[in-house]
C-alpha atoms as a PDB file:
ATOM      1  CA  UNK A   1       0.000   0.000   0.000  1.00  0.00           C
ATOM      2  CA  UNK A   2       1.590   3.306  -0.908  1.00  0.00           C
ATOM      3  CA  UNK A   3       1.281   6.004   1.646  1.00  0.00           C
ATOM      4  CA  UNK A   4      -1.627   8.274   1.665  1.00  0.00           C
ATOM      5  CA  UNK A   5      -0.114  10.787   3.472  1.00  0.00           C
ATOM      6  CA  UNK A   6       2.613  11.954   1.191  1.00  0.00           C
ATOM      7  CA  UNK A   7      -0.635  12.591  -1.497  1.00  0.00           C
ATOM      8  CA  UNK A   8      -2.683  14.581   1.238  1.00  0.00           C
ATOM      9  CA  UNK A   9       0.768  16.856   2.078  1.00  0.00           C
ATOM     10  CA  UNK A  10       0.788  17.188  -1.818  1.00  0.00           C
ATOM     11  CA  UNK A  11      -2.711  18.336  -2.332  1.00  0.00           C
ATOM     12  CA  UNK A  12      -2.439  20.625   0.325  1.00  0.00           C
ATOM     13  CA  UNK A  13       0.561  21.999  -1.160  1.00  0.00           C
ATOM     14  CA  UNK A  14      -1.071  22.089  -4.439  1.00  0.00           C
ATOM     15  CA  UNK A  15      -4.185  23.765  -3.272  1.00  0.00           C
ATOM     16  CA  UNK A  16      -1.405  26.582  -2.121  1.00  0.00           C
ATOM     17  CA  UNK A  17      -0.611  27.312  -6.175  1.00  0.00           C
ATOM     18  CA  UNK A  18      -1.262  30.684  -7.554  1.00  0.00           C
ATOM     19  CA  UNK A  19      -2.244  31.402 -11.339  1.00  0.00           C
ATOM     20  CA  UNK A  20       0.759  32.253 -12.283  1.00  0.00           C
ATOM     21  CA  UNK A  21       2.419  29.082 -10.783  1.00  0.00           C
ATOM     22  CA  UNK A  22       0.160  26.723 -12.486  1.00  0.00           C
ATOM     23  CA  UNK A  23       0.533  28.446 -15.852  1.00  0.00           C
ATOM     24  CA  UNK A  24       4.741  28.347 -15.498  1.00  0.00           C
ATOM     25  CA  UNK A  25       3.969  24.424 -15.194  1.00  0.00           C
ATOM     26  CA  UNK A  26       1.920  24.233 -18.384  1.00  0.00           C
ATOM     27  CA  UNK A  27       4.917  26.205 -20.131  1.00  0.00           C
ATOM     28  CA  UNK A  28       7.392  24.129 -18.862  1.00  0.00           C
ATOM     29  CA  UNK A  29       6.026  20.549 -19.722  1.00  0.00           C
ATOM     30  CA  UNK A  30       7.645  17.635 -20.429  1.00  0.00           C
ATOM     31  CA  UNK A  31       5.177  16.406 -22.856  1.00  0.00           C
ATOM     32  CA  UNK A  32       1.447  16.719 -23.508  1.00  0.00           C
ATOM     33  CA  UNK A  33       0.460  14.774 -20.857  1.00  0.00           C
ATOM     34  CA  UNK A  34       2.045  16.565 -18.460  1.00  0.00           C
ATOM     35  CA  UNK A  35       0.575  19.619 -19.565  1.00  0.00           C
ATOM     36  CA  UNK A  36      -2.868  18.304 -19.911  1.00  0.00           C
ATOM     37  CA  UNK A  37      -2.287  17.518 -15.959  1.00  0.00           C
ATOM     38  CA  UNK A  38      -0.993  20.749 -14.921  1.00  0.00           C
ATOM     39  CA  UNK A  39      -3.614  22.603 -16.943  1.00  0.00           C
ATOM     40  CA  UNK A  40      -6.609  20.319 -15.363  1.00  0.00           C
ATOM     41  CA  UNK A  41      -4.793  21.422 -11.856  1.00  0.00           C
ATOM     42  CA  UNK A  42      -5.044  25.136 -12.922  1.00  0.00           C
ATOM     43  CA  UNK A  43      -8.773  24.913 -14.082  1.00  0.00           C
ATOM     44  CA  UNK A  44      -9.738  23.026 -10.508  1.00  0.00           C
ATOM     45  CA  UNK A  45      -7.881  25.437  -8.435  1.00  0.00           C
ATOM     46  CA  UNK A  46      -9.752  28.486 -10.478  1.00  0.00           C
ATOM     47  CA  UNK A  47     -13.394  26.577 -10.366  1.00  0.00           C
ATOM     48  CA  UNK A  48     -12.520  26.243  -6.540  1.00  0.00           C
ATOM     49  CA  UNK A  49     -12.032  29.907  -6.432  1.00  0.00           C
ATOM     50  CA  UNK A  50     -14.990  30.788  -8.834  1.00  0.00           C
ATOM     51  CA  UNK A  51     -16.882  28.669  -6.263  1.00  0.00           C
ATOM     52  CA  UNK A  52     -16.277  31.033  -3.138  1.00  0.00           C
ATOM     53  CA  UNK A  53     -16.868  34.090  -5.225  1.00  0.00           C
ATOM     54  CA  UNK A  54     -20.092  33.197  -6.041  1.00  0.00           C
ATOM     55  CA  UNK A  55     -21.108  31.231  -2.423  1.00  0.00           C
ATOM     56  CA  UNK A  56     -20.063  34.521  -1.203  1.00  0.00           C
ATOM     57  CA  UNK A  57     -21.861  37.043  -3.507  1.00  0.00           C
ATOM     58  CA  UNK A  58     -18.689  38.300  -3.883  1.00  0.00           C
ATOM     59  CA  UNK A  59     -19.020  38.857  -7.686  1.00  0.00           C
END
Protein backbone atom coordinates (compact mmCIF):
# COMPACT_ATOMS: atom_id res chain seq x y z
CA UNK A 1 0.00 0.00 0.00
CA UNK A 2 1.59 3.31 -0.91
CA UNK A 3 1.28 6.00 1.65
CA UNK A 4 -1.63 8.27 1.67
CA UNK A 5 -0.11 10.79 3.47
CA UNK A 6 2.61 11.95 1.19
CA UNK A 7 -0.63 12.59 -1.50
CA UNK A 8 -2.68 14.58 1.24
CA UNK A 9 0.77 16.86 2.08
CA UNK A 10 0.79 17.19 -1.82
CA UNK A 11 -2.71 18.34 -2.33
CA UNK A 12 -2.44 20.63 0.32
CA UNK A 13 0.56 22.00 -1.16
CA UNK A 14 -1.07 22.09 -4.44
CA UNK A 15 -4.19 23.77 -3.27
CA UNK A 16 -1.40 26.58 -2.12
CA UNK A 17 -0.61 27.31 -6.18
CA UNK A 18 -1.26 30.68 -7.55
CA UNK A 19 -2.24 31.40 -11.34
CA UNK A 20 0.76 32.25 -12.28
CA UNK A 21 2.42 29.08 -10.78
CA UNK A 22 0.16 26.72 -12.49
CA UNK A 23 0.53 28.45 -15.85
CA UNK A 24 4.74 28.35 -15.50
CA UNK A 25 3.97 24.42 -15.19
CA UNK A 26 1.92 24.23 -18.38
CA UNK A 27 4.92 26.20 -20.13
CA UNK A 28 7.39 24.13 -18.86
CA UNK A 29 6.03 20.55 -19.72
CA UNK A 30 7.65 17.63 -20.43
CA UNK A 31 5.18 16.41 -22.86
CA UNK A 32 1.45 16.72 -23.51
CA UNK A 33 0.46 14.77 -20.86
CA UNK A 34 2.05 16.57 -18.46
CA UNK A 35 0.57 19.62 -19.57
CA UNK A 36 -2.87 18.30 -19.91
CA UNK A 37 -2.29 17.52 -15.96
CA UNK A 38 -0.99 20.75 -14.92
CA UNK A 39 -3.61 22.60 -16.94
CA UNK A 40 -6.61 20.32 -15.36
CA UNK A 41 -4.79 21.42 -11.86
CA UNK A 42 -5.04 25.14 -12.92
CA UNK A 43 -8.77 24.91 -14.08
CA UNK A 44 -9.74 23.03 -10.51
CA UNK A 45 -7.88 25.44 -8.43
CA UNK A 46 -9.75 28.49 -10.48
CA UNK A 47 -13.39 26.58 -10.37
CA UNK A 48 -12.52 26.24 -6.54
CA UNK A 49 -12.03 29.91 -6.43
CA UNK A 50 -14.99 30.79 -8.83
CA UNK A 51 -16.88 28.67 -6.26
CA UNK A 52 -16.28 31.03 -3.14
CA UNK A 53 -16.87 34.09 -5.22
CA UNK A 54 -20.09 33.20 -6.04
CA UNK A 55 -21.11 31.23 -2.42
CA UNK A 56 -20.06 34.52 -1.20
CA UNK A 57 -21.86 37.04 -3.51
CA UNK A 58 -18.69 38.30 -3.88
CA UNK A 59 -19.02 38.86 -7.69
Amino acid sequence: MCDVNKYYEMYDDIKKLQPEDTLRLVLDAKNDEERKFFMMLGNFLLQQKQKKIIEGNLF
